[in-house]
Protein backbone atom coordinates (compact mmCIF):
# COMPACT_ATOMS: atom_id res chain seq x y z
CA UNK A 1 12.13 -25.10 4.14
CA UNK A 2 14.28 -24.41 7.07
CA UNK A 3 17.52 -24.12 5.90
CA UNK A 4 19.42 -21.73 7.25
CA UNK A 5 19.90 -18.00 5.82
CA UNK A 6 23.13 -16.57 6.09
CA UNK A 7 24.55 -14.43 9.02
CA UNK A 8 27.05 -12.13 7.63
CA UNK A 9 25.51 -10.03 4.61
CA UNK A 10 28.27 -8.48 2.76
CA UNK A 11 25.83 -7.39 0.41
CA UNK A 12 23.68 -5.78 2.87
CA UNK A 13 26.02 -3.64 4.29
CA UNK A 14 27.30 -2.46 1.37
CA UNK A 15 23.92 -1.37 0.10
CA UNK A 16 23.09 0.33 3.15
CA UNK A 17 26.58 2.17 3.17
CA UNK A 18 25.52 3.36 -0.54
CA UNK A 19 21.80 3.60 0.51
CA UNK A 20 23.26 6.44 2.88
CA UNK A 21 26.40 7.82 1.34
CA UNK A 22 24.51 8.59 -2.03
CA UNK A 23 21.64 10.41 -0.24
CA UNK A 24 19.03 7.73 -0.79
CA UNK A 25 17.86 6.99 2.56
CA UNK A 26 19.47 8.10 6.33
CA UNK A 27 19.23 7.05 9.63
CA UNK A 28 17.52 5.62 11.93
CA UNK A 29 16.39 9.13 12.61
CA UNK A 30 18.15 11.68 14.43
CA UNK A 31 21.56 10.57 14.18
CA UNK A 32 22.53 13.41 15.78
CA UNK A 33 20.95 12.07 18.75
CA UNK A 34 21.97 8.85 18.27
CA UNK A 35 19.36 6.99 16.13
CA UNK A 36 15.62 6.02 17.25
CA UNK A 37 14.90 2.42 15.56
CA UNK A 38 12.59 2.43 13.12
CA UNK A 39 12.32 6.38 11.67
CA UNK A 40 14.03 7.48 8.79
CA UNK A 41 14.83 10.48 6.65
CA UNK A 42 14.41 9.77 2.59
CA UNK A 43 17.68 11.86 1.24
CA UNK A 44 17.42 14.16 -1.79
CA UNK A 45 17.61 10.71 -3.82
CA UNK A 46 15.40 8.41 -1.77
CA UNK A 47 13.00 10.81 -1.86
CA UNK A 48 12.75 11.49 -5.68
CA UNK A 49 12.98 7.40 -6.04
CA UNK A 50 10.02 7.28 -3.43
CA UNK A 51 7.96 10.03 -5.27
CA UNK A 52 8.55 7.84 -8.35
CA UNK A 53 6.71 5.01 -6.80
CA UNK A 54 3.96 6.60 -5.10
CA UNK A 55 3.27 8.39 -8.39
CA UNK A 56 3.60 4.80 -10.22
CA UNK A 57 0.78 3.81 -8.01
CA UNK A 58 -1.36 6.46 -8.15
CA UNK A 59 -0.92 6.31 -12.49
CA UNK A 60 -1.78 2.59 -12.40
CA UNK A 61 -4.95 3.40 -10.03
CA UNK A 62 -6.08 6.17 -11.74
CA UNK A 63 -6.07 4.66 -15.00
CA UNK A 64 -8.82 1.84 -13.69
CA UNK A 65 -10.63 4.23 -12.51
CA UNK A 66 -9.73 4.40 -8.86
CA UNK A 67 -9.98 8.24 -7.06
CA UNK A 68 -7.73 9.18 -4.28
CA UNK A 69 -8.47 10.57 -1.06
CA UNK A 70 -6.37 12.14 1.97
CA UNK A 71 -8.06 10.97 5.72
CA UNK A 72 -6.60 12.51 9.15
CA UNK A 73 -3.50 10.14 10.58
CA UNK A 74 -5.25 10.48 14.11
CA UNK A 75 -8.55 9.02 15.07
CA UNK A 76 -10.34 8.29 18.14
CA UNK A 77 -10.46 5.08 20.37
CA UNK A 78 -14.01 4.52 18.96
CA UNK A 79 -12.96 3.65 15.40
CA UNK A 80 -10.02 1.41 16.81
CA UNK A 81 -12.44 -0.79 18.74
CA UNK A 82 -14.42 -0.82 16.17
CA UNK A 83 -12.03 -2.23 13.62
CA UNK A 84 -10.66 -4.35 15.94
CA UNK A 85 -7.11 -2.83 16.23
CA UNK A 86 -7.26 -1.66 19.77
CA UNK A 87 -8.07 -4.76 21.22
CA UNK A 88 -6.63 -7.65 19.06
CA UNK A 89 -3.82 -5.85 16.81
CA UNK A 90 -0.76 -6.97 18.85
CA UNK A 91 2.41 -9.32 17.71
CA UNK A 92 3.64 -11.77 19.63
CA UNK A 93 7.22 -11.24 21.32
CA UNK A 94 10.36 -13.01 23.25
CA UNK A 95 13.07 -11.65 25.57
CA UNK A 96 16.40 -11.97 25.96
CA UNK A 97 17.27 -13.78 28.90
CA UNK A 98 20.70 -11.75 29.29
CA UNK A 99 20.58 -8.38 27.60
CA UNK A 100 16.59 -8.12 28.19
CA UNK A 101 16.45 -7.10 24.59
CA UNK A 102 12.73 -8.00 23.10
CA UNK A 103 11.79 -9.13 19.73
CA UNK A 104 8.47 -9.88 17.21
CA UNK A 105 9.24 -13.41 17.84
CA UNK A 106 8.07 -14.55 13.72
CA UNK A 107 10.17 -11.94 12.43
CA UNK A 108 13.31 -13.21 14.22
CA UNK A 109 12.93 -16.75 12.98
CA UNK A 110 11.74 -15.48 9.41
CA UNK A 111 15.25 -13.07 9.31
CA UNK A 112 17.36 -16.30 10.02
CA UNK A 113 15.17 -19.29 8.13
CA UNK A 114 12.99 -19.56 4.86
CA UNK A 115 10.50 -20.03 6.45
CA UNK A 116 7.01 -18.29 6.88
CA UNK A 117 6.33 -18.65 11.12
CA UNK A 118 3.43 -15.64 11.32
CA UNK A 119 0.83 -18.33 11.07
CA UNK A 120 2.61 -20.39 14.11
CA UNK A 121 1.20 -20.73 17.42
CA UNK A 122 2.99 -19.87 20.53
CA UNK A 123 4.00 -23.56 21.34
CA UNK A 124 5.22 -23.81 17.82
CA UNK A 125 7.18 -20.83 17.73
CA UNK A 126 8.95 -22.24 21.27
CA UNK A 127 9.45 -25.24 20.10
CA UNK A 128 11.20 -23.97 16.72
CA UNK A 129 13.45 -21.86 18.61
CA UNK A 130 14.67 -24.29 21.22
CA UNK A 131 14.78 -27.13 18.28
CA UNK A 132 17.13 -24.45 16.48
CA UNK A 133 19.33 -23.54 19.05
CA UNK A 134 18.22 -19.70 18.32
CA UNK A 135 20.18 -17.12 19.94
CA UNK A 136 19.93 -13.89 21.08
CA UNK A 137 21.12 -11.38 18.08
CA UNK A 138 22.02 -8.83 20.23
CA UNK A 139 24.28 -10.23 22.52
CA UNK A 140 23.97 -14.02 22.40
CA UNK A 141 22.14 -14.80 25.39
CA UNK A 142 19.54 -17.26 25.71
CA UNK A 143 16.03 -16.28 25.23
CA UNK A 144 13.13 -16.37 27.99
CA UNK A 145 10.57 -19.31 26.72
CA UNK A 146 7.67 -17.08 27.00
CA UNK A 147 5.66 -15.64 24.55
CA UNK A 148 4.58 -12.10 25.47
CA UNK A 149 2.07 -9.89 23.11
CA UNK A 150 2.40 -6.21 22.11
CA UNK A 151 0.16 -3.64 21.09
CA UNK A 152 1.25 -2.38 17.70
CA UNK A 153 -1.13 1.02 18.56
CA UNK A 154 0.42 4.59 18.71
CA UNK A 155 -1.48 5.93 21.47
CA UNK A 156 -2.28 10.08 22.16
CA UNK A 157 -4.60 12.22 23.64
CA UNK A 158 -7.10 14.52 21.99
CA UNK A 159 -9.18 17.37 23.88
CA UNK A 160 -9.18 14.81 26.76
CA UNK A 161 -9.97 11.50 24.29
CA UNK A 162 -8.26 8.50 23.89
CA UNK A 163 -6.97 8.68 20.14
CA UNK A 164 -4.58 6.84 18.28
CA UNK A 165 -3.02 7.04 15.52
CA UNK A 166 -3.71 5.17 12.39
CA UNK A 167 -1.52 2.10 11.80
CA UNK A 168 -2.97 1.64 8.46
CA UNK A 169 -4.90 3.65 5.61
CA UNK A 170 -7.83 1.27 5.21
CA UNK A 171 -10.10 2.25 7.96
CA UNK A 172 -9.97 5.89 7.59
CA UNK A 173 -10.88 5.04 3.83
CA UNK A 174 -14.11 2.67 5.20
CA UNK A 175 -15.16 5.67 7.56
CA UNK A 176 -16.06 7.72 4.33
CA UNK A 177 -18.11 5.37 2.55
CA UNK A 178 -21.29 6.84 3.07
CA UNK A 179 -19.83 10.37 0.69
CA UNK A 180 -18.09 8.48 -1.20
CA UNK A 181 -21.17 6.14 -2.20
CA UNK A 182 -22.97 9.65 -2.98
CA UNK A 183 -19.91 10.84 -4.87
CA UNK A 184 -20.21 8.04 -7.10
CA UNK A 185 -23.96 8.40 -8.09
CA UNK A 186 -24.44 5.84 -5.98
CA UNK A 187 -23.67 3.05 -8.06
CA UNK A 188 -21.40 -0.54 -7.06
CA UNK A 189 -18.63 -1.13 -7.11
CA UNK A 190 -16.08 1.95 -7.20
CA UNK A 191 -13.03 2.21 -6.17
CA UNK A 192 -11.39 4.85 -4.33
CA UNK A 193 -7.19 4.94 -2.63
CA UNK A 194 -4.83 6.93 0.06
CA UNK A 195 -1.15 7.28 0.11
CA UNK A 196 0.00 8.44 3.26
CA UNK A 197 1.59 7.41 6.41
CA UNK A 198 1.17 4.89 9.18
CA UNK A 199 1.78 4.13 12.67
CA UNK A 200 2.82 1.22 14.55
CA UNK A 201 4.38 0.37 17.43
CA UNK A 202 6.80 -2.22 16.27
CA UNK A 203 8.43 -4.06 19.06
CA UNK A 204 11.72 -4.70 17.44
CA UNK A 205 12.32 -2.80 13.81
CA UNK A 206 14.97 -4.37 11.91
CA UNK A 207 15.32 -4.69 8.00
CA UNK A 208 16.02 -1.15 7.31
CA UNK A 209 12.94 0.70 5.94
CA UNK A 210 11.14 -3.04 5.24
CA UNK A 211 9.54 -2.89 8.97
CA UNK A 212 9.42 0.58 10.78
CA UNK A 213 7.43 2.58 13.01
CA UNK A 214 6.57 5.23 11.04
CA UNK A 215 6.08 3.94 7.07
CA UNK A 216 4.00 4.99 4.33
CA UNK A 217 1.10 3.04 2.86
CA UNK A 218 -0.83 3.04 -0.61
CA UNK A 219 -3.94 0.87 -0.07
CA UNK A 220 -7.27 0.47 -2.30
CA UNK A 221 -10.58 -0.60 -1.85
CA UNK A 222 -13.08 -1.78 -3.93
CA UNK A 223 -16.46 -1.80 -3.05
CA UNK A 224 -18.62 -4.18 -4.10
CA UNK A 225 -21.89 -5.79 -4.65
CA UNK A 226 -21.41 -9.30 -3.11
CA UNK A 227 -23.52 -10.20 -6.08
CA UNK A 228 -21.38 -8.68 -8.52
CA UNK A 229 -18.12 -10.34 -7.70
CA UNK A 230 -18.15 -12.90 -11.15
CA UNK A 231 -19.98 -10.45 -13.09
CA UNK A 232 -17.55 -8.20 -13.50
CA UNK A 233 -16.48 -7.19 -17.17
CA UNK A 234 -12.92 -5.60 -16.21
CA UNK A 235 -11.66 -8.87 -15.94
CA UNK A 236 -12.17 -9.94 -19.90
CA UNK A 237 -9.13 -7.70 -20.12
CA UNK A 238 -7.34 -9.50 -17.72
CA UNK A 239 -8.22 -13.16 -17.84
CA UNK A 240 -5.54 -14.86 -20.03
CA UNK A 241 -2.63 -12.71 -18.31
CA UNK A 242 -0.64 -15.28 -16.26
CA UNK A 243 0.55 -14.92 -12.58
CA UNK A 244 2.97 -16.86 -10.70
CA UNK A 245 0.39 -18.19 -8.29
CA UNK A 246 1.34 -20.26 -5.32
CA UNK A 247 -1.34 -21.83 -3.48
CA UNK A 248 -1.04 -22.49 0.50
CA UNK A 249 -1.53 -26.09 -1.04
CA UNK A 250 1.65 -25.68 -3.29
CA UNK A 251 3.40 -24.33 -0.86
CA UNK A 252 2.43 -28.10 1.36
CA UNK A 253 3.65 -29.96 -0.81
CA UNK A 254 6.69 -28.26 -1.82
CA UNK A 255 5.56 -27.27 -5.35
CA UNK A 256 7.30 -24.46 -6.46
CA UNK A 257 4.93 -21.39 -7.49
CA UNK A 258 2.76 -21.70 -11.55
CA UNK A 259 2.17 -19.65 -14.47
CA UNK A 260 -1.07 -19.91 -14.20
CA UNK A 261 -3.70 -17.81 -16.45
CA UNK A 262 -6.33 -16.46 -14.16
CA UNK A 263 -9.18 -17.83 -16.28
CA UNK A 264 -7.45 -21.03 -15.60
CA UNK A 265 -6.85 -20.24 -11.67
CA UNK A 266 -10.68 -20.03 -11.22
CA UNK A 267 -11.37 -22.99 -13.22
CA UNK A 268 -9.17 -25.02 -10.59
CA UNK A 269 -10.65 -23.44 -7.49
CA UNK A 270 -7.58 -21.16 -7.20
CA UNK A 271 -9.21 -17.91 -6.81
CA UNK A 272 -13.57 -17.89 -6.24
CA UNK A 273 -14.54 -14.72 -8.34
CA UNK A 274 -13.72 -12.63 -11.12
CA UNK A 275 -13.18 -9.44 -9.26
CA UNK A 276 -10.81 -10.38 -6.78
CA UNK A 277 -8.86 -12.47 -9.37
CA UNK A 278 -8.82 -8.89 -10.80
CA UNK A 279 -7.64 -7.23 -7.96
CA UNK A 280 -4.29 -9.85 -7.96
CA UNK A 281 -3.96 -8.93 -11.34
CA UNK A 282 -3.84 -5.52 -10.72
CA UNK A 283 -1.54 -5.36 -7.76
CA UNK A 284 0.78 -7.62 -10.08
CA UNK A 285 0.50 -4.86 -12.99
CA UNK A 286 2.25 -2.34 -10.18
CA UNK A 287 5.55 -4.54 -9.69
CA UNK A 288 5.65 -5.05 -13.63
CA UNK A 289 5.22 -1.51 -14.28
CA UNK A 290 7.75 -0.27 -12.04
CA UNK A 291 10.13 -2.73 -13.58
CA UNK A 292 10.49 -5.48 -11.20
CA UNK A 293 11.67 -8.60 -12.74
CA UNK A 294 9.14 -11.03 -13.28
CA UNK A 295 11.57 -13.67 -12.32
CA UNK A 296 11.77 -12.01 -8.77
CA UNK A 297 7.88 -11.81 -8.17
CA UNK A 298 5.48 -14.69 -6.44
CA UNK A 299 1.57 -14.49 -5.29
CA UNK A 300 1.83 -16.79 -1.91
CA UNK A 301 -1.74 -17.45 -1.08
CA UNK A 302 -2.34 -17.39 2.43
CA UNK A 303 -2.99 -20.59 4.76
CA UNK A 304 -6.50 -20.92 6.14
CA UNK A 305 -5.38 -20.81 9.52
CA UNK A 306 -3.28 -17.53 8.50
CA UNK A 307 -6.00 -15.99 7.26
CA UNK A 308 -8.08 -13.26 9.62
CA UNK A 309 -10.96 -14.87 10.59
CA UNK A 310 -13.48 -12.50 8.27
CA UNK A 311 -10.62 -13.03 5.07
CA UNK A 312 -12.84 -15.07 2.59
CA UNK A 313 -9.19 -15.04 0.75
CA UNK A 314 -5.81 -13.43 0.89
CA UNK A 315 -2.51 -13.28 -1.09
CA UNK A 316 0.89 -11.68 -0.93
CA UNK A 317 2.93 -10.80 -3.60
CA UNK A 318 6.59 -11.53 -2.44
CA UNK A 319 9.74 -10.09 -3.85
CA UNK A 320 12.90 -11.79 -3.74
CA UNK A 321 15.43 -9.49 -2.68
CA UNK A 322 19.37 -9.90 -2.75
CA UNK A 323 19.63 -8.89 0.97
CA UNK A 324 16.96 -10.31 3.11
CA UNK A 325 15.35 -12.97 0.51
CA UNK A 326 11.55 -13.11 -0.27
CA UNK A 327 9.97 -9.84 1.33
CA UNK A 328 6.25 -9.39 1.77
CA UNK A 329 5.42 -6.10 -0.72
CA UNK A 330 1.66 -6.28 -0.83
CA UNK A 331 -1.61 -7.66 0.41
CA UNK A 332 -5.01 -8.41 -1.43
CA UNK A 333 -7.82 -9.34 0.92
CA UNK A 334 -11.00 -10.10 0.56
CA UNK A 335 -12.87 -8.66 3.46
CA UNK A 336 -16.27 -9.41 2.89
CA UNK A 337 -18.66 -7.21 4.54
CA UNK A 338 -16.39 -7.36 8.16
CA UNK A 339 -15.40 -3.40 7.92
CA UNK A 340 -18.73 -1.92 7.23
CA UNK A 341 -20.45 -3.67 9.17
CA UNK A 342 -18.35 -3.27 12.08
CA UNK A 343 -18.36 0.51 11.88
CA UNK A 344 -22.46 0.30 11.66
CA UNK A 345 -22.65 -1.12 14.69
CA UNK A 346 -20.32 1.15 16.89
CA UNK A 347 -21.34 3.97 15.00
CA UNK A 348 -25.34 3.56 14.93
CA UNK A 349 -25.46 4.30 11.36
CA UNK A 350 -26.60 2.21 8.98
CA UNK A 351 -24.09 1.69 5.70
CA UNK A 352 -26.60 -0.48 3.83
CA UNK A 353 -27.38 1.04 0.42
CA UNK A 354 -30.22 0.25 -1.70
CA UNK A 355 -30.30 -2.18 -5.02
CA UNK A 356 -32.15 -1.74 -8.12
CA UNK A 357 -34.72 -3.86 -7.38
CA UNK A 358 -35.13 -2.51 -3.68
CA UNK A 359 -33.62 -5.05 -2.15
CA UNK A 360 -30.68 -3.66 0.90
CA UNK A 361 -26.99 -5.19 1.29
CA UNK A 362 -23.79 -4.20 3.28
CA UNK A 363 -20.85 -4.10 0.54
CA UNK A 364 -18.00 -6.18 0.30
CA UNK A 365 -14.43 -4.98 0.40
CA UNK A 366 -11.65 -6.12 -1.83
CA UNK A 367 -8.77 -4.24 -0.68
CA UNK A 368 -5.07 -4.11 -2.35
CA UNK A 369 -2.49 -2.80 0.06
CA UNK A 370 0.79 -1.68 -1.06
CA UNK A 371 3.99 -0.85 1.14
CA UNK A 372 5.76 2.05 -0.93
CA UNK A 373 8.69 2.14 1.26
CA UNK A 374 9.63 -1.76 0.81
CA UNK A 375 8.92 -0.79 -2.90
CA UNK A 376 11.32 1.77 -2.73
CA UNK A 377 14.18 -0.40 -0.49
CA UNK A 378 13.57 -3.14 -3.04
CA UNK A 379 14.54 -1.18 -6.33
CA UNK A 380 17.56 -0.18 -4.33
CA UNK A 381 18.56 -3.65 -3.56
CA UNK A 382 17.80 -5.04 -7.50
CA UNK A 383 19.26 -2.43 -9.17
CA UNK A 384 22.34 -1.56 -7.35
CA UNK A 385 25.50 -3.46 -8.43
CA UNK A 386 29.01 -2.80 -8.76
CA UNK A 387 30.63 -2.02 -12.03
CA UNK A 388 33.50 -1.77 -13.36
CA UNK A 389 32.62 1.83 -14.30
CA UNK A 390 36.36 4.44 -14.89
CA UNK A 391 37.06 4.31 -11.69
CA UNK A 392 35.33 1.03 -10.35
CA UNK A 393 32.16 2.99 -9.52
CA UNK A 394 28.78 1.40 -8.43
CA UNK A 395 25.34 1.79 -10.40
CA UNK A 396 21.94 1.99 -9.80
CA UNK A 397 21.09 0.80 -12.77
CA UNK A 398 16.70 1.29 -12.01
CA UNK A 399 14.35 1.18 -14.85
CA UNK A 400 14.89 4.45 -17.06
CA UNK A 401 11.01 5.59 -16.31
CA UNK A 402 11.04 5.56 -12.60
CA UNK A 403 14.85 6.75 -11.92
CA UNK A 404 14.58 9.76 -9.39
CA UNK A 405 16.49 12.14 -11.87
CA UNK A 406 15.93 12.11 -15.60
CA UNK A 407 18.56 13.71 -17.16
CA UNK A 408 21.46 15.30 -16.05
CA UNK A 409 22.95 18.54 -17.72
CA UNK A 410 26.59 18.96 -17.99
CA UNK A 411 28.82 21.85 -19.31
CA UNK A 412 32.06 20.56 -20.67
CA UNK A 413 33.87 23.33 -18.81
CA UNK A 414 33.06 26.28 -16.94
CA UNK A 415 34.21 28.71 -19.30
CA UNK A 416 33.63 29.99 -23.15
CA UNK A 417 29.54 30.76 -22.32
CA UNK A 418 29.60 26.99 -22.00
CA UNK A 419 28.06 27.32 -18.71
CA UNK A 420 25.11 30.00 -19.67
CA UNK A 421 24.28 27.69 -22.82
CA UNK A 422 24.27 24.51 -19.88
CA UNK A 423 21.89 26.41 -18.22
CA UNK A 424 19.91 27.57 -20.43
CA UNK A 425 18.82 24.21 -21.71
CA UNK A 426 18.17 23.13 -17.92
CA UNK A 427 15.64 26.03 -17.85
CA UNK A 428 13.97 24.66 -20.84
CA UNK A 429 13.80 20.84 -19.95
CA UNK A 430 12.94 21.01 -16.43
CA UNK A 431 9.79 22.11 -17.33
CA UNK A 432 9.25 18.57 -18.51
CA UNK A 433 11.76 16.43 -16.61
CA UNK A 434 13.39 16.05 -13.17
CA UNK A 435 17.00 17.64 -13.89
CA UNK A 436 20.32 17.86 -12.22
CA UNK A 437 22.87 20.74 -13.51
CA UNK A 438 26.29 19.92 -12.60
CA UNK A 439 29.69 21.89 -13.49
CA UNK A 440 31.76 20.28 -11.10
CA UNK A 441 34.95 17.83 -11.74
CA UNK A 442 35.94 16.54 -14.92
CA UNK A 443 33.61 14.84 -17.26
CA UNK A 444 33.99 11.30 -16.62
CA UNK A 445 33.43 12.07 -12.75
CA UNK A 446 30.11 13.47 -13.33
CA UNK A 447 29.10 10.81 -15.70
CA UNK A 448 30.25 8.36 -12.36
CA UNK A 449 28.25 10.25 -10.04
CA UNK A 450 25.32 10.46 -12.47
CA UNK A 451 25.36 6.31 -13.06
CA UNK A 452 25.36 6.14 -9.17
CA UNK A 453 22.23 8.14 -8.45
CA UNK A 454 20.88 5.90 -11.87
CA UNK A 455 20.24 8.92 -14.00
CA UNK A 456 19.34 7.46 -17.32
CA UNK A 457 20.85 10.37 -19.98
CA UNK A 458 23.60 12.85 -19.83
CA UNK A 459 23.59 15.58 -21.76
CA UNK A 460 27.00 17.73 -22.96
CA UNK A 461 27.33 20.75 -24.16
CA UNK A 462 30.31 21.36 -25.46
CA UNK A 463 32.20 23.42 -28.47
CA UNK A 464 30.32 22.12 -31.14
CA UNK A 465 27.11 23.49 -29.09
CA UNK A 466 27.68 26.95 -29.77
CA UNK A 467 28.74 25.88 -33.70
CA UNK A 468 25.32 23.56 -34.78
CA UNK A 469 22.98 23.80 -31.29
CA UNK A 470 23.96 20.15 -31.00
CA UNK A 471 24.16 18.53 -27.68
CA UNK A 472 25.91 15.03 -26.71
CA UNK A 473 23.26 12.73 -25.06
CA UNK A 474 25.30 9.36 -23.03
CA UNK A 475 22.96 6.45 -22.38
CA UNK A 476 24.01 5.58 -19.25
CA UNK A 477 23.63 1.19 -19.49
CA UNK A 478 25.16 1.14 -22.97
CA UNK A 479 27.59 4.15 -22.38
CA UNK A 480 27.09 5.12 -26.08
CA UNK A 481 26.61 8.13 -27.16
CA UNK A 482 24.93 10.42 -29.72
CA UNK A 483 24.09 13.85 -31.04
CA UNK A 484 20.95 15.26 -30.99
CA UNK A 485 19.83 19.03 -32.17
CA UNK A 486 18.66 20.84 -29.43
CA UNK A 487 15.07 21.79 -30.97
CA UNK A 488 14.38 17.92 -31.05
CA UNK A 489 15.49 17.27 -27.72
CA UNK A 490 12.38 17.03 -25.63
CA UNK A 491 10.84 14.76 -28.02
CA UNK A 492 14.12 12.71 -27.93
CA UNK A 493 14.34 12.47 -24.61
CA UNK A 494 10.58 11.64 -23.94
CA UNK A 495 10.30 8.42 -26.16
CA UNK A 496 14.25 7.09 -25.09
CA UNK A 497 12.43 7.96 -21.10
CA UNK A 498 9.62 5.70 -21.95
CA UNK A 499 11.39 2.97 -24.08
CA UNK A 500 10.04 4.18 -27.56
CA UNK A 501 13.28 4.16 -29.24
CA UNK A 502 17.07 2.60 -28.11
CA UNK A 503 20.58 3.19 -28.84
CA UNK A 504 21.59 0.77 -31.76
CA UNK A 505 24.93 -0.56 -31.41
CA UNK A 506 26.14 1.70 -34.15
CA UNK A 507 25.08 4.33 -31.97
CA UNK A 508 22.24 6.00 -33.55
CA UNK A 509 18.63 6.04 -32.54
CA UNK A 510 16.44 3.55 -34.25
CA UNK A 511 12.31 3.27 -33.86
């Protein structure tokens, strides 16, 4: 449980050094000015691969009938107290004895052991550090044995009010229940989701883009009928699909996480209702759909004593990550009727609504919350390997559907109306697809720079073009290539995008 991690990351810094060079992700933000932790600028790349999986969210949301909405990143004071935030959302930190550098105390034992220390008290957090001989990362030093706490709040002023702003989505999605119950006929549950960004006052950002100050979120709630929690017929569709569950009881007694079907999972006690076991299920359908190996994914239920004290449940999905291990990626809660009820009593309105039979109730919350940019960072650290590629190249070798450029458009040589026919073709297809036109170098260098920035199909025109309207379409894994007639090359290119057909190893396409 506590063996050590290792110091030196080779890997690391080579990912970040390709993470940058290759225009995926820069900073910390400005470097001109030299750097402030925790802000960063998504590159041409980065931010293509990031629109990729905001959009892969949205898709999955939308298609189980979730409706997005877009809240104000600023609030006042009022809602903070309200949802707790202002008073009680701080982490707990330690100082360097020497350098007087400061750090989120769990997070610096978490970077260095496998082992989960956000649930530990202050004395146990002491004690783990002195027991471990921990040092200071930044310089060596000794650390102060004193645990300090730290608002995580962005603080501002407004026309004269104390504002803040928002260090997650959820509550500005709660403060709109009231139109949103109208919008939906008002009828239990619905669903309804933001994508946008977030605010907090980290006291030491380290992991790259995994913990910063400014991040985006993609959270969900589902609003419920307490009463409607196990009858719930979305989850017939769900029930036999297996997760790798691992309860805070597992995780005790050193039991590695189950494939567990979640009609099995609430027969054991696992999970207590149909629609949050639905809610884990779909949270788990995002990772699969963006490609994530299964074999890299766990569901770590939380510890009681982890737990917020409203949480009638919560679970992480974890991703296991070549550079920094398992990583936190999302969060399903169930948070009772804590939010609304909260925000009825500092607000003086009531958020009741009215059954069939007359009868009142506060809904329940089941929220899924998603952290797009450690969703981004972590398909950058799977899918990037070196390769012995021509020149010894690396590869981001991402799942064809979500790579930030689709195709990539290449002129043999920039001569003999090669070029005009090049572009022509990119004017065509980028109606349809995310495309790069490139003329530059020799052939097999663009093909290189293309299997860097994980373009899945290159497409040449070249002398035989301008003889049969043929292009050459390369398959960037398998390197094979093939013809293809340019009047059937938007259909060809959707279905290979979307895994309907493959190169055969004869190099033709096969259903």
């Amino acid at each position: 449980m506590d063996k050590k991690k290792n110091q030196k990351n080779p890997f690391l810094e080579e990912l970040i050094s390709f993470i940058q060079n290759k225009g995926f992700i820069w900073g910390p933000f400005p470097e001109l000015y030299g750097g402030f932790s925790g802000f960063y600028t998504y590159g041409p790349l980065g931010k293509l691969l990031k629109n990729r999986v905001e959009n892969n969210l949205r898709r999955v949301f939308q298609e189980h009938q979730f409706w997005e909405l877009e809240s104000p990143i600023v609030l006042p004071d009022i809602v903070w107290k309200a949802s707790g935030h202002l008073d009680t959302f701080v982490d707990k930190a330690i100082s360097c004895e020497k350098c007087k550098a400061t750090f989120r105390v769990d997070k610096l034992i978490e970077e260095q052991y496998d082992v989960c220390a956000d649930s530990f008290s202050d004395q146990q957090l002491l004690t783990f550090i002195q027991e471990h001989h921990m040092k200071c990362p930044t310089c060596g030093g000794d650390f102060i044995y004193d645990i300090d706490r730290k608002s995580l709040m962005m603080k501002t002023v407004v026309s004269d009010t104390d504002a803040s702003l928002r260090p997650e989505t959820a509550t500005a999605t709660y403060l709109t229940f009231k139109r949103a119950h109208e919008f939906f006929r008002k009828k239990l549950p619905f669903g309804i989701f933001q994508i946008g960004k977030a605010f907090r006052n980290e006291i030491s950002p380290r992991q790259h883009v995994l913990r910063s100050r400014e991040f985006t979120q993609g959270e969900a709630q589902l609003f419920i009928d307490p009463l409607l929690k196990n009858d719930f017929p979305a989850f017939i569709h769900a029930a036999q699909d297996t997760l790798p569950l691992w309860t805070h009881n597992d995780q005790d007694t050193g039991k590695k996480p189950q494939d567990i079907s979640l009609a099995d999972a609430l027969k054991k006690k696992y999970l207590q209702t149909k629609a949050y076991a639905w809610c884990l299920w779909l949270a788990y359908q995002q990772f699969i759909k963006m490609g994530i190996p299964r074999e890299r994914i766990r569901m770590r239920q939380h510890h009681p004593d982890e737990r917020a004290f409203y949480a009638d449940d919560a679970w992480d999905i974890e991703v296991n990550l070549k550079s920094f291990g398992w990583i936190e990626m999302c969060g399903i809660h169930e948070r009772q009727d804590y939010d609304l009820t909260q925000h009825e009593k500092f607000s003086k309105q009531t958020l009741q609504v009215t059954r069939e039979d007359g009868s009142k109730v506060v809904p329940h919350i089941l929220e899924i919350a998603f952290g797009p940019d450690r969703m981004t960072f972590a398909l950058l650290d799977i899918f990037y390997e070196k390769k012995t590629l021509g020149e010894g190249k690396t590869i981001f070798a991402v799942p064809y559907p979500i790579a930030p450029i689709d195709i990539a458009i290449y002129p043999l040589l920039k001569r003999e109306n090669l070029p005009e026919k090049a572009l022509a073709l990119k004017a065509q297809l980028e109606k349809y697809f995310v495309v790069e036109y490139d003329e530059s170098g020799s052939i097999g260098k663009r093909y290189l720079r293309a299997a860097e920035a994980g373009t899945p199909y290159c497409i040449t025109v070249d002398h035989d073009t301008l003889k049969n309207n043929t292009v050459t379409v390369r398959d960037r894994d398998t390197e094979k290539q093939i013809r293809v007639p340019v009047e059937k090359l938007h259909d060809t290119l959707h279905q290979l995008l979307n895994k309907e057909l493959l190169f055969a190893k004869a190099g033709k396409l096969v259903a």
